[in-house]
Protein backbone atom coordinates (compact mmCIF):
# COMPACT_ATOMS: atom_id res chain seq x y z
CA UNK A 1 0.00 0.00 0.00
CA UNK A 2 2.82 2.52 1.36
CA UNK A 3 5.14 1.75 -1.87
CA UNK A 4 2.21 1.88 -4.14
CA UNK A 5 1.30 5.40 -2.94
CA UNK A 6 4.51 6.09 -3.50
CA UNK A 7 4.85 5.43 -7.12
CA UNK A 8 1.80 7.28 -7.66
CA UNK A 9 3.08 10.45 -5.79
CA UNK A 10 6.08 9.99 -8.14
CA UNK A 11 4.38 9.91 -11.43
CA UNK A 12 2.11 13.08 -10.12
CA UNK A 13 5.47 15.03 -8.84
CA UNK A 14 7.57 14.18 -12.62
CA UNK A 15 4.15 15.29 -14.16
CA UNK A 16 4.01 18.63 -12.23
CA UNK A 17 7.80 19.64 -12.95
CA UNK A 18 7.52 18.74 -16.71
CA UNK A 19 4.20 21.31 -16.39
CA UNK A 20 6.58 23.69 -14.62
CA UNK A 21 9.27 23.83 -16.72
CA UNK A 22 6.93 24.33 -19.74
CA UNK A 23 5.14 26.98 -17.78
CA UNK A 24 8.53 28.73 -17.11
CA UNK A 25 9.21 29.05 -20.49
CA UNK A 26 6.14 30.10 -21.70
CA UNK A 27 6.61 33.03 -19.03
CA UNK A 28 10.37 33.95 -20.19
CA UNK A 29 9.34 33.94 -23.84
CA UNK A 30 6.15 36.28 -23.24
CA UNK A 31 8.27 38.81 -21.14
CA UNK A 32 11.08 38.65 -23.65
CA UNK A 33 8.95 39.50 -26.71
CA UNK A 34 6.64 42.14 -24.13
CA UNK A 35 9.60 44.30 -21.70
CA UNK A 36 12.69 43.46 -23.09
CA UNK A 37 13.12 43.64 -26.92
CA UNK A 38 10.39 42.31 -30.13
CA UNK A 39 11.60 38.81 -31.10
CA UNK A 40 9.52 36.70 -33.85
CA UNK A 41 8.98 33.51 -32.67
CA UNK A 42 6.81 31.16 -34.93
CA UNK A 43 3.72 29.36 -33.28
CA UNK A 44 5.18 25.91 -34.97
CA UNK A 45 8.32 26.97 -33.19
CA UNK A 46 7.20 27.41 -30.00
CA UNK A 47 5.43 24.47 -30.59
CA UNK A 48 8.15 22.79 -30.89
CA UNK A 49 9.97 24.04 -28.07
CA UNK A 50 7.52 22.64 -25.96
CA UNK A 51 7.70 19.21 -26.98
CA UNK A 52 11.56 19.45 -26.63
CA UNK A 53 10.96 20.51 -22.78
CA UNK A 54 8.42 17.98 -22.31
CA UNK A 55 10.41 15.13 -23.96
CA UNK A 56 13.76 15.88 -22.27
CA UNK A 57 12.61 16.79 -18.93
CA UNK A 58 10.27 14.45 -18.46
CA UNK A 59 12.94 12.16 -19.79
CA UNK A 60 15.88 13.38 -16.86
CA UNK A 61 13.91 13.46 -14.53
CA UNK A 62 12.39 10.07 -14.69
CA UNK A 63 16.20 8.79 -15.13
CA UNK A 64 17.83 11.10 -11.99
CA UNK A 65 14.61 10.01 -10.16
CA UNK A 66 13.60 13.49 -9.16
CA UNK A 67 10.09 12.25 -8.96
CA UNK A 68 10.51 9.95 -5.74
CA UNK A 69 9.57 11.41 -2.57
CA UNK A 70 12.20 11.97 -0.18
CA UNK A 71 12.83 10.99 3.09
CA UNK A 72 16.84 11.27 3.96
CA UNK A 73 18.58 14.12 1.70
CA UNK A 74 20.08 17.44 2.21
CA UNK A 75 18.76 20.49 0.57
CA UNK A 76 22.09 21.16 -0.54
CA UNK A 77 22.12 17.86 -2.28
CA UNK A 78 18.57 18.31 -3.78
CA UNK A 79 20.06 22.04 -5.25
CA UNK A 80 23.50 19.89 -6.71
CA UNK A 81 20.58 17.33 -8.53
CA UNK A 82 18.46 19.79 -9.74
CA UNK A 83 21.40 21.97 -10.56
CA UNK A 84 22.55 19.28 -12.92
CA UNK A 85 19.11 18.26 -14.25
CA UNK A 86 18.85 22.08 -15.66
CA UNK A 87 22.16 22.22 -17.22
CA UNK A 88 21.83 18.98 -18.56
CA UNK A 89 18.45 19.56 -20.15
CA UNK A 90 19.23 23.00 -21.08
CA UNK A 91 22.20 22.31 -23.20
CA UNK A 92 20.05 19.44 -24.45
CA UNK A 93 17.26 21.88 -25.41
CA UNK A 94 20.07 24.53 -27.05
CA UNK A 95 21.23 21.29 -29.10
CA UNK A 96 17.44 20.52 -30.08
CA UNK A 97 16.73 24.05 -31.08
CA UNK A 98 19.45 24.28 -33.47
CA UNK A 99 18.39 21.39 -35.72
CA UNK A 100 14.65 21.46 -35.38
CA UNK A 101 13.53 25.17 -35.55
CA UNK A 102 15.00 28.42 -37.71
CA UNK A 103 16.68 30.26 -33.89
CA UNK A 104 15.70 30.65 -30.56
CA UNK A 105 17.63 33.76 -28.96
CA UNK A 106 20.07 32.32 -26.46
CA UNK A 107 18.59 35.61 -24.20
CA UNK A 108 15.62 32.81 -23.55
CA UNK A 109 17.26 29.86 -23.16
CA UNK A 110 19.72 31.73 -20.76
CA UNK A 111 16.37 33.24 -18.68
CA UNK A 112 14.60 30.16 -19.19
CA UNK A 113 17.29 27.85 -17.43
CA UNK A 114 17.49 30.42 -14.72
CA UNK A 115 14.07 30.62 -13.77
CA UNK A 116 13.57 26.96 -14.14
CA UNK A 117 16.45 26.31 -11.70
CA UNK A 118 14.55 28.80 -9.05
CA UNK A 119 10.75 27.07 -9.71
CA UNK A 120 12.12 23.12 -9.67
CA UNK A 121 14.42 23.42 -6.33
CA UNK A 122 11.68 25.95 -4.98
CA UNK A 123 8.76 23.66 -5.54
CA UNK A 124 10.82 20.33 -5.04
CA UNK A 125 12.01 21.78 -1.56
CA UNK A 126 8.63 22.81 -0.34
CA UNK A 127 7.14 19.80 -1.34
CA UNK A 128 9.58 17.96 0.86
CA UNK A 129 9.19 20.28 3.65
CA UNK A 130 5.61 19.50 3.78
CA UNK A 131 6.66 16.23 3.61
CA UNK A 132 8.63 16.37 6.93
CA UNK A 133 5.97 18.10 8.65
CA UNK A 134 3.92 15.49 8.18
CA UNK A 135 6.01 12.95 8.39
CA UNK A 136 6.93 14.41 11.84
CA UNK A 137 3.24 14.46 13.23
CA UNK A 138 3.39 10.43 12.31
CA UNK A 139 1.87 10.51 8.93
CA UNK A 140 3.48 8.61 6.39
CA UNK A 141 6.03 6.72 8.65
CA UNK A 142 7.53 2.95 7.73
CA UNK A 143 8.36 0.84 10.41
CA UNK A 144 11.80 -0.29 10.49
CA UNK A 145 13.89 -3.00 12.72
CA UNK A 146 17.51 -2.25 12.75
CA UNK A 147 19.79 -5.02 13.33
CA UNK A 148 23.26 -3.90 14.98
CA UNK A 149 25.89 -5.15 17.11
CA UNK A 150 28.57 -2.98 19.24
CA UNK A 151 30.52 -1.98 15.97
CA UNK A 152 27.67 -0.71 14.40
CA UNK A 153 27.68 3.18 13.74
CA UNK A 154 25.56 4.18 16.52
CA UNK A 155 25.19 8.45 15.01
CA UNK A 156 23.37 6.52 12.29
CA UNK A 157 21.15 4.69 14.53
CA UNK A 158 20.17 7.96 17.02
CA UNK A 159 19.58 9.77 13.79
CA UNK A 160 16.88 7.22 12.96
CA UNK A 161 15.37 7.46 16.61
CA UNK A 162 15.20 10.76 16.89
CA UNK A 163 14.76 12.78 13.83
CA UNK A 164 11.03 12.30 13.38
CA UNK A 165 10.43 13.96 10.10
CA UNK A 166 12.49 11.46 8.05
CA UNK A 167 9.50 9.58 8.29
CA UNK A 168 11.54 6.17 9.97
CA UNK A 169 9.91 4.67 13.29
CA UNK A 170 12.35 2.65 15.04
CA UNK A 171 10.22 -0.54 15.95
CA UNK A 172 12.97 -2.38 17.16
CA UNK A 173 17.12 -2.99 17.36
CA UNK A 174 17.85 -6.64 17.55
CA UNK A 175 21.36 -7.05 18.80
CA UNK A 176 23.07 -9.09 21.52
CA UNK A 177 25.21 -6.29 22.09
CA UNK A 178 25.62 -4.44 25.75
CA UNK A 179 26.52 -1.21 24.11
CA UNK A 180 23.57 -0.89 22.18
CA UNK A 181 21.18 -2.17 25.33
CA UNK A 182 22.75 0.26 27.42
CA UNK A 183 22.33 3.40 25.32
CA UNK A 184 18.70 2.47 23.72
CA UNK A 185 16.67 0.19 25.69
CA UNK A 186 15.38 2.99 27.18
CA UNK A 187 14.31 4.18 24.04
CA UNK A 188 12.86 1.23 21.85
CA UNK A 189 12.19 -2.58 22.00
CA UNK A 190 15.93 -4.22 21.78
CA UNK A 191 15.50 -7.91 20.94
CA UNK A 192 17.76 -10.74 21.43
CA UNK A 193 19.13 -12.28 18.22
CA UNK A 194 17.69 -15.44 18.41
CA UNK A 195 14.85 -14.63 17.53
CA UNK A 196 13.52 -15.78 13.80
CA UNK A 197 13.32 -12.51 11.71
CA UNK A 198 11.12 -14.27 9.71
CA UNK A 199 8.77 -14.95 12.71
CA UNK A 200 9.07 -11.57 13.99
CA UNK A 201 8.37 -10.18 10.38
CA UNK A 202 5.17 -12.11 10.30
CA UNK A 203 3.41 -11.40 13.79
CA UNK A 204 4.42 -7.38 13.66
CA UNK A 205 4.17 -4.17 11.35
CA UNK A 206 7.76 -4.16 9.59
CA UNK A 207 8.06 -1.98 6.44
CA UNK A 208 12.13 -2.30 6.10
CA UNK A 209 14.97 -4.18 7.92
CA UNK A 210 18.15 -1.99 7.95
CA UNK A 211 21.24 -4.45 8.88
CA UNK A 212 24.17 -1.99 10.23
CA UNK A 213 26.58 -4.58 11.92
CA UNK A 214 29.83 -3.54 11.79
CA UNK A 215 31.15 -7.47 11.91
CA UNK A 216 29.64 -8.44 8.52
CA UNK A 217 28.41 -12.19 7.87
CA UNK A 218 27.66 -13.33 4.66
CA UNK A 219 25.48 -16.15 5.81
CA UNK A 220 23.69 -14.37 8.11
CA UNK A 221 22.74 -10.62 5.58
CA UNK A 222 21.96 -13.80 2.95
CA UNK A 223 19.20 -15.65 5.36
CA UNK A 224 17.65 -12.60 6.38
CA UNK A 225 17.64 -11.06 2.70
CA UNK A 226 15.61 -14.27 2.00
CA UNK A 227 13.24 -14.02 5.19
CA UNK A 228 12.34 -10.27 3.85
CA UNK A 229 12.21 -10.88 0.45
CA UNK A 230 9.51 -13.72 0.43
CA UNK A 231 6.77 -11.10 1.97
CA UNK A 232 8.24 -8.40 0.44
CA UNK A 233 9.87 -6.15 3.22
CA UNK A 234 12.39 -3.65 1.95
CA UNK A 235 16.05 -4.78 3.37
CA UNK A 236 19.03 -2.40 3.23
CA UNK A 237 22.43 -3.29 4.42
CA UNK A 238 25.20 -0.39 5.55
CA UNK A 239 28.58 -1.29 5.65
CA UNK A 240 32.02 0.89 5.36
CA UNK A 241 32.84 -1.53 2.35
CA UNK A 242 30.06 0.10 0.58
CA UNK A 243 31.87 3.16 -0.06
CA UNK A 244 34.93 1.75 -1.29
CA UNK A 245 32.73 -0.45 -3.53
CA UNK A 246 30.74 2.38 -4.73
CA UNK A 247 33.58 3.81 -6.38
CA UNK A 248 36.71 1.43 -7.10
CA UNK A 249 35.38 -1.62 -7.94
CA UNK A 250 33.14 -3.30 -10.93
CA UNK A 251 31.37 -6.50 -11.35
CA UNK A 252 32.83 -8.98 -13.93
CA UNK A 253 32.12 -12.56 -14.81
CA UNK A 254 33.93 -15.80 -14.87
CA UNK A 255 31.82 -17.56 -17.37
CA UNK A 256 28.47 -17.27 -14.93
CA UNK A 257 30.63 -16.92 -11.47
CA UNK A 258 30.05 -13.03 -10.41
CA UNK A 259 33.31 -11.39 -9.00
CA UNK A 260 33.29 -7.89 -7.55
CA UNK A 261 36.68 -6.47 -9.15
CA UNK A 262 38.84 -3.54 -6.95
CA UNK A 263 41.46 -2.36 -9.25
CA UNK A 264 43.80 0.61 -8.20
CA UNK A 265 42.53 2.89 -10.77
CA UNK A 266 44.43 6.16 -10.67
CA UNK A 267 42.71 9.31 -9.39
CA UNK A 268 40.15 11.41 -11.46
CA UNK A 269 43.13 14.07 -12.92
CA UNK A 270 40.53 16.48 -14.68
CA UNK A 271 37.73 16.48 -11.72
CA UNK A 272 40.83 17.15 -9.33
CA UNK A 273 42.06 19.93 -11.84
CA UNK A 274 38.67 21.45 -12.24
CA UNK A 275 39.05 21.16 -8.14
CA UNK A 276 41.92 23.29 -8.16
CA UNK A 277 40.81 26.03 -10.77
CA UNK A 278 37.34 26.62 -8.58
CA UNK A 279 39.05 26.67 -5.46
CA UNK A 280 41.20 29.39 -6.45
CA UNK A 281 38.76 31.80 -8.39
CA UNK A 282 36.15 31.33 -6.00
CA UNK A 283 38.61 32.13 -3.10
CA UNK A 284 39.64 35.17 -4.60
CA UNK A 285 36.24 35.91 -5.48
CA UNK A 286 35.20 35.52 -1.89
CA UNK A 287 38.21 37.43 -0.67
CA UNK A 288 37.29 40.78 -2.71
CA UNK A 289 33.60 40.25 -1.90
CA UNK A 290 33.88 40.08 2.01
CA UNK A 291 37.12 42.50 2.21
CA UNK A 292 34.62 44.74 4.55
CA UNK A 293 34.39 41.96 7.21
CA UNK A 294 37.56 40.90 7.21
CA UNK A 295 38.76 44.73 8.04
CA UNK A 296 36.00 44.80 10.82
CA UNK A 297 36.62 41.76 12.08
CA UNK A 298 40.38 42.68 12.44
CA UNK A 299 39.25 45.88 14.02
CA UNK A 300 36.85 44.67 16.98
CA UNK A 301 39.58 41.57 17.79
CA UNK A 302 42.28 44.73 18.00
CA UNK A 303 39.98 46.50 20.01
CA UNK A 304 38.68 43.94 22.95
CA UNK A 305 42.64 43.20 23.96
CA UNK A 306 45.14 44.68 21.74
CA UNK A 307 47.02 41.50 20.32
CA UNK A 308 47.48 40.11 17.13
CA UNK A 309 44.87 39.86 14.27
CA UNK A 310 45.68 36.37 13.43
CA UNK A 311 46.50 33.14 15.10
CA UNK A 312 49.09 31.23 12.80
CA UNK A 313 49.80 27.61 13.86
CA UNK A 314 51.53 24.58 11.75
CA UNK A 315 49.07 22.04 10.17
CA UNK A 316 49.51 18.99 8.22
CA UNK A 317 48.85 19.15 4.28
CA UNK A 318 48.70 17.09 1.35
CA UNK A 319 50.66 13.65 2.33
CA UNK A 320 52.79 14.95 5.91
CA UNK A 321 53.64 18.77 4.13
CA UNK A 322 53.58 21.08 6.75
CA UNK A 323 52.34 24.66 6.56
CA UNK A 324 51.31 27.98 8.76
CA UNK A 325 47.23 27.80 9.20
CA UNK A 326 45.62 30.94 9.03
CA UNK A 327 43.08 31.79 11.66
CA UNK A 328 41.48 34.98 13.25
CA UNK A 329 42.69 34.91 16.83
CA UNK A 330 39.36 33.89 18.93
CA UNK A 331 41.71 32.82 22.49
CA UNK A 332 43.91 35.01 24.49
CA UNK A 333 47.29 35.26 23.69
CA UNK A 334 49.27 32.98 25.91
CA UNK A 335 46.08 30.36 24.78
CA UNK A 336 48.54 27.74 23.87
CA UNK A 337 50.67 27.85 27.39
CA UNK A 338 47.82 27.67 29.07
CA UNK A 339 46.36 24.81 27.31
CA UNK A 340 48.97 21.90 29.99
CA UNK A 341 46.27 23.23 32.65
CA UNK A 342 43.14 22.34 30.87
CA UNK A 343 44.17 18.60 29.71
CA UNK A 344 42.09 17.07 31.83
CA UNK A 345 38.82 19.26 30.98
CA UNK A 346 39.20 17.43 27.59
CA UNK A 347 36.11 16.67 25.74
CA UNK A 348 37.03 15.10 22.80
CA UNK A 349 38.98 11.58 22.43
CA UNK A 350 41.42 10.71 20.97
CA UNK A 351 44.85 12.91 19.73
CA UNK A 352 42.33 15.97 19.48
CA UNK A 353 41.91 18.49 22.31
CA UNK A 354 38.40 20.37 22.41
CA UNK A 355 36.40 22.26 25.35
CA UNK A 356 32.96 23.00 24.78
CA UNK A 357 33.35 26.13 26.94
CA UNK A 358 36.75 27.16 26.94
CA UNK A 359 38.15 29.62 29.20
CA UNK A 360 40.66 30.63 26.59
CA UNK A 361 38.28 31.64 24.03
CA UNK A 362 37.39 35.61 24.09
CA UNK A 363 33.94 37.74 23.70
CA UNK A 364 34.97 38.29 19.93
CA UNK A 365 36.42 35.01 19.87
CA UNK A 366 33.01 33.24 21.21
CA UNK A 367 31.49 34.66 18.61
CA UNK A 368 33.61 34.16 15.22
CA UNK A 369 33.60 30.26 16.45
CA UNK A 370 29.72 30.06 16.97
CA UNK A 371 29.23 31.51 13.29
CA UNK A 372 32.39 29.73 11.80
CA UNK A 373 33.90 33.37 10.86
CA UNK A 374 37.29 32.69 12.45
CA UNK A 375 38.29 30.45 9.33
CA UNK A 376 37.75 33.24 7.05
CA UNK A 377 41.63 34.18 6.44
CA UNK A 378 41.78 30.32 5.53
CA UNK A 379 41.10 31.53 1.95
CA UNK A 380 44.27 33.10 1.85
CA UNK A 381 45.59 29.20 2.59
CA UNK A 382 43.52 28.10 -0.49
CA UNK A 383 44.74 30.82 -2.40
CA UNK A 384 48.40 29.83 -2.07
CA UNK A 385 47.07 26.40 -2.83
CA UNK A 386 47.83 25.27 0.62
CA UNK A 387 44.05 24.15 1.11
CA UNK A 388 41.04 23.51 -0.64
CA UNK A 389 37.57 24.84 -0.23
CA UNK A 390 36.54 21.06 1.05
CA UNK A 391 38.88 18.42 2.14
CA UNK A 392 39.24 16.94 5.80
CA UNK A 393 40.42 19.35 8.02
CA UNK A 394 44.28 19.78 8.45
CA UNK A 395 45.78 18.54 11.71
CA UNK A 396 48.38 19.58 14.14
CA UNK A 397 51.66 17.82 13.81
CA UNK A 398 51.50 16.28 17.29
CA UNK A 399 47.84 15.14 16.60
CA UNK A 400 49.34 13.22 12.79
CA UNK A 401 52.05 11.47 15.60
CA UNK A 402 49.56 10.00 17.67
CA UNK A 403 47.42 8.34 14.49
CA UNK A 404 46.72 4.87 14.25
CA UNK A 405 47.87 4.01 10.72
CA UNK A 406 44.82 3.67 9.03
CA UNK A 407 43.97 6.99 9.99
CA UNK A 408 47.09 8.65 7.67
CA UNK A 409 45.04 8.23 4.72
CA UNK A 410 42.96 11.52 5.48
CA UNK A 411 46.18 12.87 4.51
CA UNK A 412 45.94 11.62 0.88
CA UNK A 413 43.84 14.71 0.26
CA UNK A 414 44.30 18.22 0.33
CA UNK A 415 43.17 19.69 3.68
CA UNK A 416 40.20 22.26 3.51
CA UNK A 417 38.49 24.94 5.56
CA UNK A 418 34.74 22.85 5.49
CA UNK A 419 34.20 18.83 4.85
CA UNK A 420 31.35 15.93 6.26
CA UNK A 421 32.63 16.92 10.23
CA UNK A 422 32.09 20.35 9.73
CA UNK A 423 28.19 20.03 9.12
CA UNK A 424 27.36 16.74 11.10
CA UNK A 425 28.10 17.39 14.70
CA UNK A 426 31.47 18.86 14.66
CA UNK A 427 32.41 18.57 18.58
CA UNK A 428 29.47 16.18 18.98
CA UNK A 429 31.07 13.74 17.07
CA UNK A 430 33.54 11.11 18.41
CA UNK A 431 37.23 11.09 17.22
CA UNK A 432 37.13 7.76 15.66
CA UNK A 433 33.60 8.49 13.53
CA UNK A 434 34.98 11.66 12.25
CA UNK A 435 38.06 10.00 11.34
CA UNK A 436 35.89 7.69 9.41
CA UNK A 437 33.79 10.55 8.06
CA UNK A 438 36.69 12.18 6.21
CA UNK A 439 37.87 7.85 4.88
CA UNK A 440 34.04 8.56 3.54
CA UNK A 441 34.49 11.97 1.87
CA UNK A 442 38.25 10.32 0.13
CA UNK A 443 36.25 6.71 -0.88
CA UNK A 444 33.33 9.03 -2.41
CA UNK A 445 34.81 12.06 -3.47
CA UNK A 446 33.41 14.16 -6.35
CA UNK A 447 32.44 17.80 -7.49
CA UNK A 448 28.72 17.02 -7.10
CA UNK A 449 30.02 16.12 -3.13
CA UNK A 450 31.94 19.24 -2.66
CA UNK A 451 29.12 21.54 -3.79
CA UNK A 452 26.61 19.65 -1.27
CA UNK A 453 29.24 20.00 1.68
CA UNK A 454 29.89 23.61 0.12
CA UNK A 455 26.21 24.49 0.75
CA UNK A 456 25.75 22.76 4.09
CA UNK A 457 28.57 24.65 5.41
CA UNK A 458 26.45 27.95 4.45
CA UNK A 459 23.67 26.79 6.76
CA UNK A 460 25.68 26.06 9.26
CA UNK A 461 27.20 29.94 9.41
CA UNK A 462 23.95 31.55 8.97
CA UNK A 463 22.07 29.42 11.30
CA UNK A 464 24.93 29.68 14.08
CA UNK A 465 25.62 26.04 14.43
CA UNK A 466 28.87 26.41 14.93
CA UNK A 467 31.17 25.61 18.17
């Protein structure tokens, strides 16, 4: 029933943005010809137009499935999607235009892809907003058992207990392990694992089965994809190896044996180039267009104590180089000799050393760090090619000496001012999950991903998430 409404709201939702887009051009190419300047357009051209939009658009969307509702995705994600669905369909359209009809002027295809941009995120994102609303008074919810041991990555796990408006009701954990009774009995229903899933399946409500063990067993994922697939109950398995898989490996055949192939492909040269080039015009874009608040900025931190503008201190770059960081100063100046008092106020594990509430940390200072300001002059980093825009943070030396050797890696990659730790938690997060964060953002990098972690960062500064 739930899946079949589904499907239906997805054919209704492609339907509405293929009307949409039509509609938006049928607005740029009246106010074209009325306010701007005469252009001749012939009826059988416009005509024509029309069934491009309708064919292509229609066509995209149905194939980046912009039609299925959403339960788990960023609005910066959704922009990235619908960013490429426009340029995509508009060059598309361009191409179309020049073989079927006498000219279109590029001043409407140009406004067109504009406003179409605007209307498709704007109508896509409140669509999903209501969505959530409802979704967070307990309409439209799927009941899901998670199964999970002590390895399991529990931030997924509270995110589907207690954000509501993704729609997920946590019916049950099974898991034998102590951890997870400890931290969520409280919470939900945690069942012992020897139980029969398929028995427990039949005499209860379960839409999906989410298996997030971090000790994976083949026999075991196999059985239970059998026990859900025989009623028809949607199972999803998370597992690090997925993002590894995702991106370096392939599936080829031995005669009719399946293998899944890893081959040490070398890295995307171009993307990484294309990296480079935006990270550098957009930095010095940036720099010109905030010049103001980097002079007042300077000014007020001058004017609460006197010291230094900026706080320089050696990070870790691109595989062990070491560099000067550039930060606005948010502590006091002796911050870092004072720092062998505080070690034991430590909040964070691991090599890292974070206080929620730290004396060191001035009125300015309390402030640039709560709206992520103080990394402004970071730019400048980027700019000398030092950083990127997004990349895992850079370390202090004596942090890269105490790293387990798996955790080097995040090294492979430039360092940047925002990446996945910097929008999901940031202090919140333990030391080991954001290490694994940043092994995700290496295993999955691409431009699409930077953009979304790009925009994310943005809410996080204006909505003061900061810490």
């Amino acid at each position: 029933m739930i899946k079949g409404r589904e499907q239906t709201l997805a054919r209704l939702s492609t339907l509405m943005q293929v009307g949409l887009s039509v509609a938006c051009y049928w607005v740029v190419a009246w106010a074209v010809n009325t306010f701007l300047r005469p252009v001749s357009i012939a009826i059988h051209d416009n005509n024509t137009i029309y069934l491009l939009i309708i064919a292509i658009w229609y066509t995209l969307i149905k194939e980046l499935n912009l039609g299925k509702m959403l339960r788990v995705k960023t609005y910066s994600e959704l922009f990235a999607e619908y960013f490429a669905l426009v340029v995509i369909s508009s060059g598309l359209l361009y191409l179309g235009s020049l073989f079927l009809i006498d000219s279109v002027p590029t001043l409407i295809l140009a406004l067109f892809a504009c406003l179409n941009l605007i209307m498709l995120f704007g109508f896509r994102m409140l669509s999903y907003r209501i969505f959530k609303l409802l979704r967070g008074k307990g309409y439209n919810t799927r009941n899901v058992l998670i199964v999970a041991d002590d390895e399991s990555y529990l931030h997924f796990i509270d995110r589907m207990l207690f954000i509501r408006d993704w729609g997920y009701n946590v019916w049950a954990i099974m898991s034998d392990g102590k951890q997870i009774k400890t931290k969520y009995e409280s919470h939900v229903r945690v069942l012992h694992e020897h139980f029969q899933l398929s028995e427990i399946i039949d005499a209860n409500v379960v839409d999906e089965v989410i298996y997030c063990k971090g000790k994976f067993d083949n026999e075991e994922v196999r059985a239970l994809i059998y026990a859900c697939s025989e009623v028809g109950v949607t199972f999803r398995v998370y597992s690090e190896l997925l993002s590894v898989v995702s991106k370096q490996s392939h599936l080829t055949y031995f005669k009719e044996l399946p293998f899944l192939t890893f081959s040490n492909t070398t890295k995307n040269y171009f993307a990484l180039k294309v990296k480079e080039l935006l990270d550098f015009l957009f930095s010095f874009f940036i720099v010109v267009l905030i010049s103001p608040v980097l002079l007042a900025i300077a000014v007020a931190i001058k004017i609460e104590d006197g010291g230094s503008i900026f706080f320089r201190q050696k990070r870790v770059g691109l595989n062990g180089r070491i560099f000067d960081c550039l930060k606005f100063r948010t502590m006091v100046e002796n911050a870092e000799a004072l720092r062998v008092k505080l070690e034991n106020l430590n909040e964070q594990s691991g090599p890292v050393f974070k206080i929620k509430n730290d004396p060191r940390v001035t009125r300015v200072g309390r402030f640039l760090r709560k709206t992520s300001l103080d990394e402004l002059p970071q730019f400048f980093n980027v700019l000398k090619g030092e950083m990127s825009i997004v990349g895992p943070r850079p370390p202090i030396p004596s942090e890269v000496q105490q790293y387990k050797r798996w955790q080097r890696r995040r090294l492979s990659m430039k360092p940047g001012i925002t990446c996945i730790w910097q929008v999901s938690g940031r202090n919140n997060i333990p030391f080991e999950e954001w290490m694994k964060l940043d092994m995700l953002y290496i295993d999955t990098w691409s431009l699409k991903l930077d953009l979304m972690l790009f925009l994310s960062t943005i809410k996080v500064v204006f909505t003061g998430e900061g810490q």
